[in-house]
Protein backbone atom coordinates (compact mmCIF):
# COMPACT_ATOMS: atom_id res chain seq x y z
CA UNK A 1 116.43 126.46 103.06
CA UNK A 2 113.32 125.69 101.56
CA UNK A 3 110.97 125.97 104.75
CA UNK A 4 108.26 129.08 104.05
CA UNK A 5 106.61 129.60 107.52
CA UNK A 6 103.63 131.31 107.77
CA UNK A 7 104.14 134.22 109.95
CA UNK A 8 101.85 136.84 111.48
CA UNK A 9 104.35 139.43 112.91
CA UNK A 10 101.99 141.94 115.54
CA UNK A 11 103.96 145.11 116.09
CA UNK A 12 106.67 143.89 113.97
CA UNK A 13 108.93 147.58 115.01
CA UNK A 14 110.30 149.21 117.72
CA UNK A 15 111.99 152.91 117.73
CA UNK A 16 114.55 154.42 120.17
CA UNK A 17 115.84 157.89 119.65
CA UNK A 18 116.83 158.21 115.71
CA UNK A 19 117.10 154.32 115.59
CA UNK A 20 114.90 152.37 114.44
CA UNK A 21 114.85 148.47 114.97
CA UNK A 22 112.94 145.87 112.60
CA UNK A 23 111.43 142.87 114.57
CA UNK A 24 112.86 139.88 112.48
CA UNK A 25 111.22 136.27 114.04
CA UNK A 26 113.32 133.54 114.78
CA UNK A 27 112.26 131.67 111.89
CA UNK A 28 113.51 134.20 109.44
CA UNK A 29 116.74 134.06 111.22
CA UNK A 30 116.65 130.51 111.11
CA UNK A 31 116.04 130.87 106.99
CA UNK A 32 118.03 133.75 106.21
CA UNK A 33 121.44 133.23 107.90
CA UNK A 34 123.12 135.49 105.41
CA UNK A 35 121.65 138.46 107.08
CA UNK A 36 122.93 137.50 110.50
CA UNK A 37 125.97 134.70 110.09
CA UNK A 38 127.05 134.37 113.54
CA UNK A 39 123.34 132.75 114.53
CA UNK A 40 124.78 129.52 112.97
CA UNK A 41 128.17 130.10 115.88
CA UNK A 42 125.41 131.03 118.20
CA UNK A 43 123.43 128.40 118.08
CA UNK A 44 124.19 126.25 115.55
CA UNK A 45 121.98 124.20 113.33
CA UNK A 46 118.67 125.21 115.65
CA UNK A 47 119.27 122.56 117.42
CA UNK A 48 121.63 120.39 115.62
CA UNK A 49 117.90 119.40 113.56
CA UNK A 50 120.38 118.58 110.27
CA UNK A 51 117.91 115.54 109.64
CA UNK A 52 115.21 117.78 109.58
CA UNK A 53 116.80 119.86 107.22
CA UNK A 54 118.06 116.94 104.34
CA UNK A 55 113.89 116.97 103.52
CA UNK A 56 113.98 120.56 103.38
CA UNK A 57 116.84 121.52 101.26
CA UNK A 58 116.21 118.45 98.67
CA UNK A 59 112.54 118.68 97.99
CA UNK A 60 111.26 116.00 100.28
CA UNK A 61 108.70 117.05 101.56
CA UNK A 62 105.15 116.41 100.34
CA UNK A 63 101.54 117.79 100.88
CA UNK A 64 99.24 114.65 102.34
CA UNK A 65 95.11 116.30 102.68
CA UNK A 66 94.80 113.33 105.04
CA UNK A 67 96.01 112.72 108.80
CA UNK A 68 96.50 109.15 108.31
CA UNK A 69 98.23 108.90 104.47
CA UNK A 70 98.77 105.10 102.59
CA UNK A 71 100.55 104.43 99.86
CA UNK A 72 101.26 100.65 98.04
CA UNK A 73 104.16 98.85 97.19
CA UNK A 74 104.58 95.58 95.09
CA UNK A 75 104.87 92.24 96.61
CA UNK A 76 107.26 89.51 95.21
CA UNK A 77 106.31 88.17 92.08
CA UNK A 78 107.67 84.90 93.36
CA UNK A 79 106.47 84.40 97.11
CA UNK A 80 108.22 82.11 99.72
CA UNK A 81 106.09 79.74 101.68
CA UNK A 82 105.92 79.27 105.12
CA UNK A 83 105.92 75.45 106.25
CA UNK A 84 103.20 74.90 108.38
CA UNK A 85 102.51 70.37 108.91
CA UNK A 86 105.24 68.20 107.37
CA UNK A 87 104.18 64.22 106.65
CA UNK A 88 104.98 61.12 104.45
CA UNK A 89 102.55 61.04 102.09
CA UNK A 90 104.20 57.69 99.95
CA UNK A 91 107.70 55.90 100.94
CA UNK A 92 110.21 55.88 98.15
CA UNK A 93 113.16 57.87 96.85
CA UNK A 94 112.81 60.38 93.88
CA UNK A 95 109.46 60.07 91.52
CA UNK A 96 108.65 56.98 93.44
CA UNK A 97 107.87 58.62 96.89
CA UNK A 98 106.15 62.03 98.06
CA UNK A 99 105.51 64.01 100.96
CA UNK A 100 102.75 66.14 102.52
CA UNK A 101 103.75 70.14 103.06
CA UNK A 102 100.87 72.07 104.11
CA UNK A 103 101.20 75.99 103.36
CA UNK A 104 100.98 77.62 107.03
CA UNK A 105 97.87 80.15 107.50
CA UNK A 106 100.33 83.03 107.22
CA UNK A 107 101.20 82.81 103.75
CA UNK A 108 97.45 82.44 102.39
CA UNK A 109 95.98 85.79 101.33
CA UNK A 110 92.62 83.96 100.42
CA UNK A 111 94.69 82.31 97.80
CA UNK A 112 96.99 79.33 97.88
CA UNK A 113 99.60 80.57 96.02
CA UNK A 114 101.27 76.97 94.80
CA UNK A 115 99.98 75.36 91.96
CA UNK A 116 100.59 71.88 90.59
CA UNK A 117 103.73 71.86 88.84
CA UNK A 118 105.31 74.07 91.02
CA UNK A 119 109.10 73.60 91.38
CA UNK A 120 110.49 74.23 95.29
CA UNK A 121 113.44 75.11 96.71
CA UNK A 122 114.28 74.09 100.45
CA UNK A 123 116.59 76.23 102.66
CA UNK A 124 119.61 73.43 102.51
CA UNK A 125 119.08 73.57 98.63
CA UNK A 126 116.96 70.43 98.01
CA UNK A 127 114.43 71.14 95.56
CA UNK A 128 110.79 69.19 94.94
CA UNK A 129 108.10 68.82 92.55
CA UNK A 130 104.06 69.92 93.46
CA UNK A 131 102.10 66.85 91.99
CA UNK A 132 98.63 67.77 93.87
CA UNK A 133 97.12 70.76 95.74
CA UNK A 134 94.36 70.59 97.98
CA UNK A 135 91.92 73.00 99.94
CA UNK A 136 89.21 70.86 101.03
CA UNK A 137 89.09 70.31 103.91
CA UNK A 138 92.02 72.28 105.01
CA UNK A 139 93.78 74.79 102.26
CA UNK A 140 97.30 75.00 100.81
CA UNK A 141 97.95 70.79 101.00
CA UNK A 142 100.67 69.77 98.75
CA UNK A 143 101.81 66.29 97.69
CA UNK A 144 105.58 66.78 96.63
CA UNK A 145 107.93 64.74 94.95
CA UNK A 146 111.37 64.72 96.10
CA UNK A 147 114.35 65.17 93.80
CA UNK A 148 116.05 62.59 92.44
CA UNK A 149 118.17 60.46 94.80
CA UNK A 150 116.56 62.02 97.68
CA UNK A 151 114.63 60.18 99.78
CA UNK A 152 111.04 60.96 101.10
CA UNK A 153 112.72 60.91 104.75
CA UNK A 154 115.74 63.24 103.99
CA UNK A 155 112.58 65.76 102.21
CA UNK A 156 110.48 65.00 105.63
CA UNK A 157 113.96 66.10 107.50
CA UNK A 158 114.52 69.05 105.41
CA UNK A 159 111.27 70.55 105.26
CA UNK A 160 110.32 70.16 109.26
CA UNK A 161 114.12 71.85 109.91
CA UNK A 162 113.22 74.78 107.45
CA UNK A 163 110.45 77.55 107.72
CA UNK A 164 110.44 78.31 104.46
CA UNK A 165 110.42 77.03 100.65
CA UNK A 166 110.65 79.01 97.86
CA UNK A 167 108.63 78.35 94.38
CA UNK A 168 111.54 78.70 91.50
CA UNK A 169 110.08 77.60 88.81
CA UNK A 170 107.36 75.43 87.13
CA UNK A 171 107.26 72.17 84.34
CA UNK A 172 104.35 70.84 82.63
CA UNK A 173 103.15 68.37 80.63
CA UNK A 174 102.83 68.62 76.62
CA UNK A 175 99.01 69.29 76.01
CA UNK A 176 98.46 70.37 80.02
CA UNK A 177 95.93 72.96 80.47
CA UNK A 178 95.98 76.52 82.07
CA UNK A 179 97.54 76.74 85.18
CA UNK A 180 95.03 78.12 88.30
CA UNK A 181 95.81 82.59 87.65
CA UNK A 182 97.56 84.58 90.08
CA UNK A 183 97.40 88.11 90.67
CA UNK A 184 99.25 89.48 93.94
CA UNK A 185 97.77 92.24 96.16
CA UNK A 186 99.64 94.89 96.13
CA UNK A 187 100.80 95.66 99.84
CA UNK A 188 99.18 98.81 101.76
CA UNK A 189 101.20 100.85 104.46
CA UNK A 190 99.98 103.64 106.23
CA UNK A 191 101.67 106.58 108.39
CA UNK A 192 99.90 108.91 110.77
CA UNK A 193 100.84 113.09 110.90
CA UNK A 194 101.51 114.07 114.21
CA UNK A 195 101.01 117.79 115.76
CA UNK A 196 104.14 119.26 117.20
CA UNK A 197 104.18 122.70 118.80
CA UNK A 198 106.48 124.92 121.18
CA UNK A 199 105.23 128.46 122.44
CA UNK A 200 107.49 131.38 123.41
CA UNK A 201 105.50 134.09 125.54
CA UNK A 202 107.06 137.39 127.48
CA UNK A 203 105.80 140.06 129.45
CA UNK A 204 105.82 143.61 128.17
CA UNK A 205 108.94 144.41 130.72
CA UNK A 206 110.91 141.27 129.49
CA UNK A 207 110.02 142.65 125.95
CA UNK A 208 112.40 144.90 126.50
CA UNK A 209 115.17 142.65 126.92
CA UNK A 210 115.87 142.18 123.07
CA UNK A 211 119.08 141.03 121.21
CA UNK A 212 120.16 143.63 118.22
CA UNK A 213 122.25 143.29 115.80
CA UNK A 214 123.59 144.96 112.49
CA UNK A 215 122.54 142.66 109.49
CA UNK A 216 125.16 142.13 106.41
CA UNK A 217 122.28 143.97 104.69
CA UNK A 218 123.47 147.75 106.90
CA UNK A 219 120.01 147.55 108.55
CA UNK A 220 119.45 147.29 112.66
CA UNK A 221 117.34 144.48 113.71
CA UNK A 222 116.27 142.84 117.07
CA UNK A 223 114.94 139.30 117.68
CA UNK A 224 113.98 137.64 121.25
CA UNK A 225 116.46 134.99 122.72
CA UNK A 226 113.95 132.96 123.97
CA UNK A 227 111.61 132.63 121.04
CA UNK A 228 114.72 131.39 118.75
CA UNK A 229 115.43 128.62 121.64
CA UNK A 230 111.48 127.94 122.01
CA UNK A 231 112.32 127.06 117.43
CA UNK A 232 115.32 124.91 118.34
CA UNK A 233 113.15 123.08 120.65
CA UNK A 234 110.45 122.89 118.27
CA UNK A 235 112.74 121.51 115.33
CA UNK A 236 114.38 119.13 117.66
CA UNK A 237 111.15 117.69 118.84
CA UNK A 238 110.04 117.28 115.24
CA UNK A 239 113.81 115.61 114.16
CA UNK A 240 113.31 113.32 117.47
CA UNK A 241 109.72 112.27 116.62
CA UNK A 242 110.66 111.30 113.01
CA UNK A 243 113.58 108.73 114.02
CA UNK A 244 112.37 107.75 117.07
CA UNK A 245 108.98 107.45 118.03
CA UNK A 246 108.00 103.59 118.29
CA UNK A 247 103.88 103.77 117.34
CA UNK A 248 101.41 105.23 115.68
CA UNK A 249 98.68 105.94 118.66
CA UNK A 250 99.48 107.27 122.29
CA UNK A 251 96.53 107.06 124.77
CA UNK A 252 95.82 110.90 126.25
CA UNK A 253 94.62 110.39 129.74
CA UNK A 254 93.75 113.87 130.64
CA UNK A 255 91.77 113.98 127.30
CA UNK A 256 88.96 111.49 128.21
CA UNK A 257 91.77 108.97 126.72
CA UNK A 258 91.46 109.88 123.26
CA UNK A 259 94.18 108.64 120.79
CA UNK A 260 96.77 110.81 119.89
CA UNK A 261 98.48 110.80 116.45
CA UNK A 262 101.57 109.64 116.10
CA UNK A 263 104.08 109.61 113.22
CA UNK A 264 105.95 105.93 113.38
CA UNK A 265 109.64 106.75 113.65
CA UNK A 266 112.59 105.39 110.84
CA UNK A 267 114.38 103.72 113.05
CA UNK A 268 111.01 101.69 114.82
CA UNK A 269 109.89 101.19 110.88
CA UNK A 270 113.24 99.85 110.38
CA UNK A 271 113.19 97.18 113.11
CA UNK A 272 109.99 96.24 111.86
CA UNK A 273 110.47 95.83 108.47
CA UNK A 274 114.16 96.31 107.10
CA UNK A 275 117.91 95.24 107.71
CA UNK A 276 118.80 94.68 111.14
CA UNK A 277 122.18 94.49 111.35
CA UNK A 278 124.74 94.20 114.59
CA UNK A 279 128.40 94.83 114.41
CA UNK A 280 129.97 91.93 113.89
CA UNK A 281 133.23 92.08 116.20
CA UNK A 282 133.23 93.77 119.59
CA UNK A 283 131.79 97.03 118.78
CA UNK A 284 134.32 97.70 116.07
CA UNK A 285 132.90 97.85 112.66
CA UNK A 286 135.14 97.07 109.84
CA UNK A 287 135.04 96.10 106.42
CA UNK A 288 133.50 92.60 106.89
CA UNK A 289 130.37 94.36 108.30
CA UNK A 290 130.37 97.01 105.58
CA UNK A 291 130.77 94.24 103.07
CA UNK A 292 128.10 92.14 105.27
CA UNK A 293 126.11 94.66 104.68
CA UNK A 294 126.64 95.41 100.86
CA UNK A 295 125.66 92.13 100.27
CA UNK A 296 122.66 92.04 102.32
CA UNK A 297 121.30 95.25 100.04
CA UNK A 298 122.16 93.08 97.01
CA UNK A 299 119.76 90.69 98.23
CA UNK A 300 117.03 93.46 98.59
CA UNK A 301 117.92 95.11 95.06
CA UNK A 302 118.67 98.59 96.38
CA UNK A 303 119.92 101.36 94.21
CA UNK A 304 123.09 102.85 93.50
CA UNK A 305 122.63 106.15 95.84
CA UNK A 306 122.70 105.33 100.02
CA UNK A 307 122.36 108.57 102.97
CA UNK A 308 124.07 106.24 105.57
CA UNK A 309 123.58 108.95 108.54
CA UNK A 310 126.05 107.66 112.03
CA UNK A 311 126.54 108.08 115.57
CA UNK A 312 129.86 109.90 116.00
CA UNK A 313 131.55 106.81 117.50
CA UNK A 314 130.06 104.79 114.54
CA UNK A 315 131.02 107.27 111.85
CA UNK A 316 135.01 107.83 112.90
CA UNK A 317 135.26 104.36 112.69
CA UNK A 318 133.58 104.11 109.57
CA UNK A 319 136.15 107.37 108.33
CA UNK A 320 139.26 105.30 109.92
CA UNK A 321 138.44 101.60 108.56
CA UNK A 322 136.57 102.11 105.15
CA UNK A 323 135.73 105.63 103.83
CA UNK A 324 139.29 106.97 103.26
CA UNK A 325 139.73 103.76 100.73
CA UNK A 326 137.02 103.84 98.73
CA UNK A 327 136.72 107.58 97.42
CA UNK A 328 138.14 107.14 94.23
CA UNK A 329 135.76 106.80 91.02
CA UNK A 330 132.06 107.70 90.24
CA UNK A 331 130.36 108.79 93.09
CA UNK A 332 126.50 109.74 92.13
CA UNK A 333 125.69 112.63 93.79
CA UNK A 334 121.82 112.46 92.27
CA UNK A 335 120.16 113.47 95.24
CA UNK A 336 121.68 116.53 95.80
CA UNK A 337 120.60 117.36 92.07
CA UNK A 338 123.41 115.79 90.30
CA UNK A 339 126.94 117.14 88.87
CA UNK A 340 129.27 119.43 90.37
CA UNK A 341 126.09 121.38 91.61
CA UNK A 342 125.36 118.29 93.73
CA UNK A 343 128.71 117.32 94.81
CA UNK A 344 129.04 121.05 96.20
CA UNK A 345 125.46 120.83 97.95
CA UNK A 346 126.21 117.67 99.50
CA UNK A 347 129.55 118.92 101.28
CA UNK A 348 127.01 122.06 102.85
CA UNK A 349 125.22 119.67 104.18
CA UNK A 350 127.80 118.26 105.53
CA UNK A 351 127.87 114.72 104.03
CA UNK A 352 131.32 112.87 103.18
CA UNK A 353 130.88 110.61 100.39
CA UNK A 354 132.55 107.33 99.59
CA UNK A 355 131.92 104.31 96.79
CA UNK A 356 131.64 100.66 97.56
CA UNK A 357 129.89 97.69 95.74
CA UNK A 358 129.14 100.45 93.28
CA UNK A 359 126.72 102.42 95.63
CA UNK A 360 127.84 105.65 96.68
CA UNK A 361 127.44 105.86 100.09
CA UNK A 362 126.94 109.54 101.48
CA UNK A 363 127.56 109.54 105.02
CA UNK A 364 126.50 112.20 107.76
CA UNK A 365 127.19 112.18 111.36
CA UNK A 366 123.73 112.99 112.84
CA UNK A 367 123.79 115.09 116.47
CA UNK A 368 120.77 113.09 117.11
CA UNK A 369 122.47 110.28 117.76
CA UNK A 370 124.80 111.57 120.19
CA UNK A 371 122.54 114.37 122.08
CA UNK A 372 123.85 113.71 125.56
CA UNK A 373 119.92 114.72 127.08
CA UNK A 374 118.45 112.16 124.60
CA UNK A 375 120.07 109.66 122.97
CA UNK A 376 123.42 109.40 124.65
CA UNK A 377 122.64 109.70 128.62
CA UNK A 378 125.31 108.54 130.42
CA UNK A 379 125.89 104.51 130.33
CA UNK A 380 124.13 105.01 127.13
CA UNK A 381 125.90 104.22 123.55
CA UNK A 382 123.35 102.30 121.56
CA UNK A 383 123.18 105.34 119.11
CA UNK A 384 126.27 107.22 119.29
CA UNK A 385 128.01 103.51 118.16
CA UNK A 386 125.32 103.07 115.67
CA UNK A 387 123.49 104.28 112.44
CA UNK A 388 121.23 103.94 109.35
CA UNK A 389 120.92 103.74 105.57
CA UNK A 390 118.49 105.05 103.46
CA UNK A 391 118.13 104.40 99.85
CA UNK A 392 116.90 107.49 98.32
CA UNK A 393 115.51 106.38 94.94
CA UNK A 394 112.34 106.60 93.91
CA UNK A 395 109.45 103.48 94.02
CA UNK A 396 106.55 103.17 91.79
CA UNK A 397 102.90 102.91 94.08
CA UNK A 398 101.66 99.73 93.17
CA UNK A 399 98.02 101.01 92.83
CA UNK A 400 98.17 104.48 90.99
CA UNK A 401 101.27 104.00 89.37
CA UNK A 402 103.28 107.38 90.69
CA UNK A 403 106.58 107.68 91.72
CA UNK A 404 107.67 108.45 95.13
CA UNK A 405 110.70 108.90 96.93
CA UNK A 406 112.22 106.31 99.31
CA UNK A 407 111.92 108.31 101.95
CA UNK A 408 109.93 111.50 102.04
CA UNK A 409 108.48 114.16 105.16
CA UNK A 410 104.47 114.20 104.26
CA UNK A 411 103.21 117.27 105.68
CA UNK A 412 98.82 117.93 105.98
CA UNK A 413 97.85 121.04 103.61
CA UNK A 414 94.66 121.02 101.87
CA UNK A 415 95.39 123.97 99.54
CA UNK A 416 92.99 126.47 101.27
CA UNK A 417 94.93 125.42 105.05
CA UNK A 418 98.96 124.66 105.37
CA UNK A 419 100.08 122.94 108.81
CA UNK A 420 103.58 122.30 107.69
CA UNK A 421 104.54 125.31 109.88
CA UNK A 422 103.18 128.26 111.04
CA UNK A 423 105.02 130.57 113.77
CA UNK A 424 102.32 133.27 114.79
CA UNK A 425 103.65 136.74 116.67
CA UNK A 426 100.71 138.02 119.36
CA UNK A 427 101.79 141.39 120.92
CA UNK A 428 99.88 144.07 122.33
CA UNK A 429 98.86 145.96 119.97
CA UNK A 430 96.19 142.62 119.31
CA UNK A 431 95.01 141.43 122.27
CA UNK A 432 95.21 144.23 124.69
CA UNK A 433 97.35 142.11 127.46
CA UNK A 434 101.10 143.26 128.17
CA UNK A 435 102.57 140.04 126.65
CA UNK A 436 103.87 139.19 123.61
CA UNK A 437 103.35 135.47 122.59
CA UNK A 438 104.98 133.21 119.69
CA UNK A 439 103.66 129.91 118.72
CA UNK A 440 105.13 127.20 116.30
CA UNK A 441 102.53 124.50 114.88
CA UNK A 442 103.16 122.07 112.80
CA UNK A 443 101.58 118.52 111.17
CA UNK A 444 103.82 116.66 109.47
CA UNK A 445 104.77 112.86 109.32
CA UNK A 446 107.51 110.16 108.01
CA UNK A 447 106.97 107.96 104.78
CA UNK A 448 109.45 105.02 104.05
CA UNK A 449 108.44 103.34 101.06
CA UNK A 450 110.16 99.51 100.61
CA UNK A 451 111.41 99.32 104.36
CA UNK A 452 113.06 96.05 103.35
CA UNK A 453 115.94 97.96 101.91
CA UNK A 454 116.87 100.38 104.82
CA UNK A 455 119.48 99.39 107.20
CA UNK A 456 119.37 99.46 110.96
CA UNK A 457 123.30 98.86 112.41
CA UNK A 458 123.49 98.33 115.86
């Protein structure tokens, strides 16, 4: 893995007779499984934190010198409009008549974004013509011709029944002037680092009580039970935070009721701003969702490379009813570093991968939706019958230009301080007291750059 913890080790050695024992932290364990395979029977994947670990192993994960980190991302060139006040402006069918749309609040960003000549589209497919803006007194007033054939009551009827139009195109006049310029904003998001921490401490008796083994390596080593399971708790509670924590502030009574940092979690990022999409037929999905689905990514102009990660009830019925057709042809294996190489890495991680609609889909059956303490209580199967998609291409930042990935772990470092993780060792032999103590720290938070093209199936 590519996790480097920081680690202060204390006493680091123990001796007994003619053996001698090296201390080896949980973290090292938890990094070097080659040493000592049967941790991963023992206790799996630290806490079944295999989320956690797609960041690590692929290179997602990014310094940010700031607790609360933005980034930009390009609007639509061409906008919808949202209808606010629909009225007749003159009676009459086609170039004869016209009606009054005025642009709701919403969709000005100090700018009315129609201009005369403006061609619209309507949401039953009836299209107009802008013949005069206004902004005094009240912005964003349009006079619009209706098609022709189309009457200036069936334009009234269409536009009060919609919520939005769309602006498709534009005609002008020979010799017409410059039209009013437009430049869109670019959009600014923003994600908080949060501080996660578990501690481990033991007396100097329960010291004692070690677990040794013989590494692959011939040497004797000892680590402390409870310090590895203090690390699982630690990852978990990082893995949990990232998919499921619904703000960015929580108020901290006992602290005078200072705000405390919170990373916004995917699946709360998704609600707000992807694809939310529920099973169509009783809690089976099928191919009509999948292809539901496809199409609805279409729409959103997602790449060719999707992590879908599933509930285990969602994901055998995902193997039953669509993988095992669709693994035949090219299936891009890009973020795993391409080729063969990333074909093989992909199956460690455990993903299966499948191609449909031309998108390879690699899909991963996540223990954190299906943690029966957390996220699958009893009575409880939003999760375990449920998933998510993630496009993981890259975006270009619609301010500075650089490319970043989809989705990407931003962790604080300032080049002189690193808070991704540090696991600290305090034993006697430092403090004096007949306790040993281990501490894991870190800051770290979730970025999801275009939102609009991750999935949320319910």
């Amino acid at each position: 893995m590519a996790l480097n913890p920081i680690i202060a080790t204390g006493t680091g050695k123990t001796a007994g007779g003619n053996l001698t024992e090296s201390y080896i932290s949980a973290v090292d364990l938890a990094h070097t499984f080659d040493v000592y395979p049967e941790m991963l029977d023992r206790y799996g994947n630290f806490g079944g934190s295999n989320f956690l670990t797609f960041f690590e192993d692929n290179g997602l994960a990014k310094v940010t010198d700031q607790s609360n980190f933005y980034w930009y991302e390009k609007n639509w060139y061409l906008q919808g409009q949202l209808i606010g006040a629909v009225a007749l402006g003159t009676a009459g069918t086609g170039t004869a008549g016209s009606v009054t749309i005025t642009v709701d609040a919403a969709s000005i960003d100090g700018t009315v974004s129609v201009r005369v000549g403006d061609m619209l589209i309507f949401n039953d497919g009836k299209t107009g013509y802008v013949t005069a803006v206004s902004n005094s007194p009240t912005p964003g007033v349009l006079s619009v011709q209706p098609q022709t054939g189309v009457t200036t009551g069936q334009l009234i009827a269409t536009a009060a029944a919609g919520t939005y139009f769309g602006i498709y195109s534009n005609a002008n006049i020979d010799g017409s002037g410059p039209r009013t310029s437009l430049v869109s904003k670019p959009l600014m998001f923003s994600n908080n680092t949060q501080m996660f921490r578990d501690d481990f401490v033991i007396s100097g008796t329960e010291e004692a009580n070690k677990m040794s083994f013989k590494g692959t390596d011939g040497k004797q080593y000892y680590y402390y039970e409870g310090e590895v399971e203090a690390l699982a708790r630690f990852r978990q509670s990082i893995m949990f935070g990232l998919l499921l924590n619904p703000s960015t502030t929580q108020s901290d009574t006992t602290g005078g009721g200072n705000a405390v940092p919170v990373t916004q979690g995917l699946l709360s990022k998704i609600e707000q701003d992807g694809i939310n999409y529920n099973i169509a037929t009783g809690g089976q999905f099928g191919i009509t969702d999948f292809r539901n689905i496809a199409l609805a990514l279409d729409a959103e102009s997602v790449g060719n490379e999707i992590n879908f990660y599933t509930g285990n009830e969602l994901g055998t019925q995902v193997t039953d009813n669509i993988a095992n057709s669709f693994r035949n042809g090219g299936i891009v294996f890009n973020t795993f570093g391409g080729g063969d190489n990333g074909k093989k890495k992909s199956v460690e991680l455990g993903f299966d991968s499948f191609i449909y609609n031309g998108r390879s889909f690699h899909m991963q059956k996540l223990a954190a939706l299906y943690h029966p303490q957390i996220t699958a209580l009893p009575g409880f199967t939003s999760f375990a019958s449920g998933g998510f998609m993630c496009p993981v291409d890259k975006q270009i930042d619609a301010k500075s230009g650089a490319k970043m990935n989809s989705i990407m772990l931003r962790y604080k470092s300032n080049n002189v301080v690193d808070r991704r993780y540090k696991s600290t060792k305090v034993g006697f032999d430092i403090t004096q007291i007949d306790k040993t103590s281990v501490s894991h720290f870190g800051e770290m938070g979730l970025q999801i750059v275009g939102a609009n093209r991750f999935v949320r199936i319910k």
